[in-house]
C-alpha atoms as a PDB file:
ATOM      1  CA  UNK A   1      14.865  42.645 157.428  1.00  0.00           C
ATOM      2  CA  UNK A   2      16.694  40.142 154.780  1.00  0.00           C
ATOM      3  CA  UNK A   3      17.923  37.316 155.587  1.00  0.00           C
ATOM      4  CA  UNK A   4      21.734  36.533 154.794  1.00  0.00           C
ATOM      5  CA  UNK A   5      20.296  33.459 152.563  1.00  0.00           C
ATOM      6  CA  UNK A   6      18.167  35.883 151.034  1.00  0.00           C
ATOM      7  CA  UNK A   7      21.344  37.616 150.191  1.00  0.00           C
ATOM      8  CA  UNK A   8      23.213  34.871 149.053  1.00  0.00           C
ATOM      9  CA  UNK A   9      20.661  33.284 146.600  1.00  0.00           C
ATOM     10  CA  UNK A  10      19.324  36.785 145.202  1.00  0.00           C
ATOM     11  CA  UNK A  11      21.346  36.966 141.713  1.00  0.00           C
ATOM     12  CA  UNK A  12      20.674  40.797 141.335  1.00  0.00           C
ATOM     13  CA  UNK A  13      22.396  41.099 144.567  1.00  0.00           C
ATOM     14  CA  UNK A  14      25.317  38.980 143.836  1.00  0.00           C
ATOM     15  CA  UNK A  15      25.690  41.104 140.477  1.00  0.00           C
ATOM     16  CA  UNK A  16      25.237  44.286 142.077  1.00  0.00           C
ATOM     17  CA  UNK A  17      28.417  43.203 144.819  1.00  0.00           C
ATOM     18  CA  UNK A  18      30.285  41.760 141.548  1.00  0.00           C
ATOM     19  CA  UNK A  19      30.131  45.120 139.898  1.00  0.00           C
ATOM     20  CA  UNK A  20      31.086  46.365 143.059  1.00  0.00           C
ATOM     21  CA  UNK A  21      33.806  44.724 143.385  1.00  0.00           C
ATOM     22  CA  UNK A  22      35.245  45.368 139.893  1.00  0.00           C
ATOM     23  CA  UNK A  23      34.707  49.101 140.223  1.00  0.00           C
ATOM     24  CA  UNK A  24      36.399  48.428 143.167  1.00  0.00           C
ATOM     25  CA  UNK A  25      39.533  46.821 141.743  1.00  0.00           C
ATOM     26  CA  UNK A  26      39.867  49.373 138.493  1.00  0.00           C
ATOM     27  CA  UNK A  27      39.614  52.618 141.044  1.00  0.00           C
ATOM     28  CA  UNK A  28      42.210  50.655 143.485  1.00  0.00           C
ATOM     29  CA  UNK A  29      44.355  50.125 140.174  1.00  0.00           C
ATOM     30  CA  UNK A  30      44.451  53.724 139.078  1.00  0.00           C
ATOM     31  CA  UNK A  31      45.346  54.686 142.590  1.00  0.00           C
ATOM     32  CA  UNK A  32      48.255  52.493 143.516  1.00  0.00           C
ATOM     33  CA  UNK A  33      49.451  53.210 139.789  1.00  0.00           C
ATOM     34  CA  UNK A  34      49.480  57.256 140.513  1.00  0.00           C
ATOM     35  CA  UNK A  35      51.458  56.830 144.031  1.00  0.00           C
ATOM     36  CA  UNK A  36      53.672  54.115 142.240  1.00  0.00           C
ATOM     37  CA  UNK A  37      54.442  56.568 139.146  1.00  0.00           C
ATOM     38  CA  UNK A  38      54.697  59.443 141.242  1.00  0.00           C
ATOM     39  CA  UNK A  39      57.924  57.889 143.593  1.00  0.00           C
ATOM     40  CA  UNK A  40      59.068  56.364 140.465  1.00  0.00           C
ATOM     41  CA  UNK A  41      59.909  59.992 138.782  1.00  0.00           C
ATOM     42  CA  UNK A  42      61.030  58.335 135.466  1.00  0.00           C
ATOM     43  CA  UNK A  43      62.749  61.729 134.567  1.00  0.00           C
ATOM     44  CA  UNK A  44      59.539  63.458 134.638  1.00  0.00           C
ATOM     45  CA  UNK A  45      57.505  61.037 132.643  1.00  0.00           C
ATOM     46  CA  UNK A  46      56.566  58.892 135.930  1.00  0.00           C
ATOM     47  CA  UNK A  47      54.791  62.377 137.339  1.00  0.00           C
ATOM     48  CA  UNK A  48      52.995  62.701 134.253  1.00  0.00           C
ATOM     49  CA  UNK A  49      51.607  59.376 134.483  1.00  0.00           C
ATOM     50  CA  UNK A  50      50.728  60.267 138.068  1.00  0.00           C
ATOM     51  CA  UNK A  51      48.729  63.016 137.513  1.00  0.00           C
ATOM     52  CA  UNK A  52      47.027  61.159 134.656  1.00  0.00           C
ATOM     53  CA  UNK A  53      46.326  58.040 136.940  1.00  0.00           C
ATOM     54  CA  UNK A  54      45.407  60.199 139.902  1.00  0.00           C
ATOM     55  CA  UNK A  55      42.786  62.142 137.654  1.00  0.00           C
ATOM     56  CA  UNK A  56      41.752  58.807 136.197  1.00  0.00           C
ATOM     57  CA  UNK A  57      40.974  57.611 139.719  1.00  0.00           C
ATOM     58  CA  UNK A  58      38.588  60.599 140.885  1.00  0.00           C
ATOM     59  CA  UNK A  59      37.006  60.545 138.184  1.00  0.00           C
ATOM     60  CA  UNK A  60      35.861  56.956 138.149  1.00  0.00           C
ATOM     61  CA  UNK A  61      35.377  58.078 142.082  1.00  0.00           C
ATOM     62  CA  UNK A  62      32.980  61.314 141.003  1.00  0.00           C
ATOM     63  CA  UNK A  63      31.334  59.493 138.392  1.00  0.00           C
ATOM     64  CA  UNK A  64      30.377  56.902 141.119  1.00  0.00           C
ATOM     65  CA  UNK A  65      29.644  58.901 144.174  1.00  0.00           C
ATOM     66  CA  UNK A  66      26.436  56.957 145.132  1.00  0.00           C
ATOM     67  CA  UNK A  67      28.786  53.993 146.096  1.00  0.00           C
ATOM     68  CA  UNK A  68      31.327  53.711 148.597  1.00  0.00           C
ATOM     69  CA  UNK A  69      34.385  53.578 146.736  1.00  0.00           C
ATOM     70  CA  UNK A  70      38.078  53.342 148.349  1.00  0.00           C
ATOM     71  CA  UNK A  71      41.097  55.136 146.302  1.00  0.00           C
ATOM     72  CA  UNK A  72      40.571  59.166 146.930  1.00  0.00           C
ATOM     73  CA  UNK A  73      43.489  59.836 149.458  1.00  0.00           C
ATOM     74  CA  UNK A  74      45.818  57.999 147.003  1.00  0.00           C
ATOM     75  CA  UNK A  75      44.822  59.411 144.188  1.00  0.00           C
ATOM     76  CA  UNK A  76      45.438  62.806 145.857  1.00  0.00           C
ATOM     77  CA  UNK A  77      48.744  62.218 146.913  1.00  0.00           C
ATOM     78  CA  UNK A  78      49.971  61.094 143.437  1.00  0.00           C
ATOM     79  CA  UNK A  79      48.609  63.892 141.579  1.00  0.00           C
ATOM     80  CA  UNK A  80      50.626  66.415 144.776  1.00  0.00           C
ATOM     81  CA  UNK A  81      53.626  63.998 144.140  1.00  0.00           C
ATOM     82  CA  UNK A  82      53.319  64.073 140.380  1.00  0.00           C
ATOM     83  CA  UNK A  83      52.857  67.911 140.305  1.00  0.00           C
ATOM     84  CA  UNK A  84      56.134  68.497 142.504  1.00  0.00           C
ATOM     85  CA  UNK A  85      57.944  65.916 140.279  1.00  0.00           C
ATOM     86  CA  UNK A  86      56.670  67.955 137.100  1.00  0.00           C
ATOM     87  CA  UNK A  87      57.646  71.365 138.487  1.00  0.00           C
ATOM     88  CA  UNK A  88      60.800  69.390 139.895  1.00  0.00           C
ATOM     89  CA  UNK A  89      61.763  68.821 136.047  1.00  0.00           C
ATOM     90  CA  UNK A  90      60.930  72.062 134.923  1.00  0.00           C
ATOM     91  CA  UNK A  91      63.436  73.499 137.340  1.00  0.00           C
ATOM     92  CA  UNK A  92      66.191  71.403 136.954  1.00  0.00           C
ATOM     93  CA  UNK A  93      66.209  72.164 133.037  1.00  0.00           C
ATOM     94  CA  UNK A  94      65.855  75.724 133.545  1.00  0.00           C
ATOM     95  CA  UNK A  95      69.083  75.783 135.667  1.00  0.00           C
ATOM     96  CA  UNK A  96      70.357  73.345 133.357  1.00  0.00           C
ATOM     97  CA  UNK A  97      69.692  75.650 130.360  1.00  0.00           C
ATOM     98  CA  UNK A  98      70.293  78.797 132.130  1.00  0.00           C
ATOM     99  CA  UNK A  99      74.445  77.724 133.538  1.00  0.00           C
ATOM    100  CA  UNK A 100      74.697  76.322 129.657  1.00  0.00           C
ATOM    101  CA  UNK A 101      75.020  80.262 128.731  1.00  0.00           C
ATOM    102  CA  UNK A 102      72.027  79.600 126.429  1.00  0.00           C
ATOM    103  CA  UNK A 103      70.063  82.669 127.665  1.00  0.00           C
ATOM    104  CA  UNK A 104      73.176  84.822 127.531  1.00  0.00           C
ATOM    105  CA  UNK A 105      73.374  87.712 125.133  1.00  0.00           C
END
């Protein structure tokens, strides 16, 4: 078993948490951006930008499975969020269009 000043003073160690921790911060990032974009609906552009940060976010999650990486439940709930704020749009200008008389004959 290592010792803890083994741990300290080993520099591929301290790399390997550095790297860590900047994976870390970038998945976290992507994450709070998709639940952030996806409550801020922007007209529709905010749930696009979920969906894209949400995907973003398992992705760098898939790509780095081995490690245990925080940001999946987030990432999930701003791509559901984004999706019901992009089908929300789509709605709203199809009744929009639809009481304008546009689809009338």
């Amino acid at each position: 078993m290592m010792s803890e000043d083994y741990i300290e003073h080993d520099p591929a160690a301290l790399e390997a948490e550095e790297r860590f921790l900047k994976l870390q911060k970038t998945v976290s990032r992507a994450a709070n951006r998709a639940v952030v974009f996806s409550v801020l609906w922007l007209g529709g552009i905010g749930s696009a930008f979920a969906i894209y940060f949400g995907f973003q976010c398992l992705e760098l999650l898939k790509v780095n499975a081995g490690l245990e990486l925080k940001g999946r439940g987030k990432a999930i709930f701003g791509i559901i969020l984004g999706i019901c704020g992009v089908i929300s749009f789509i709605a709203y200008w199809l009744g929009v269009l639809s009481n304008s008389g546009m689809f009338s004959n």
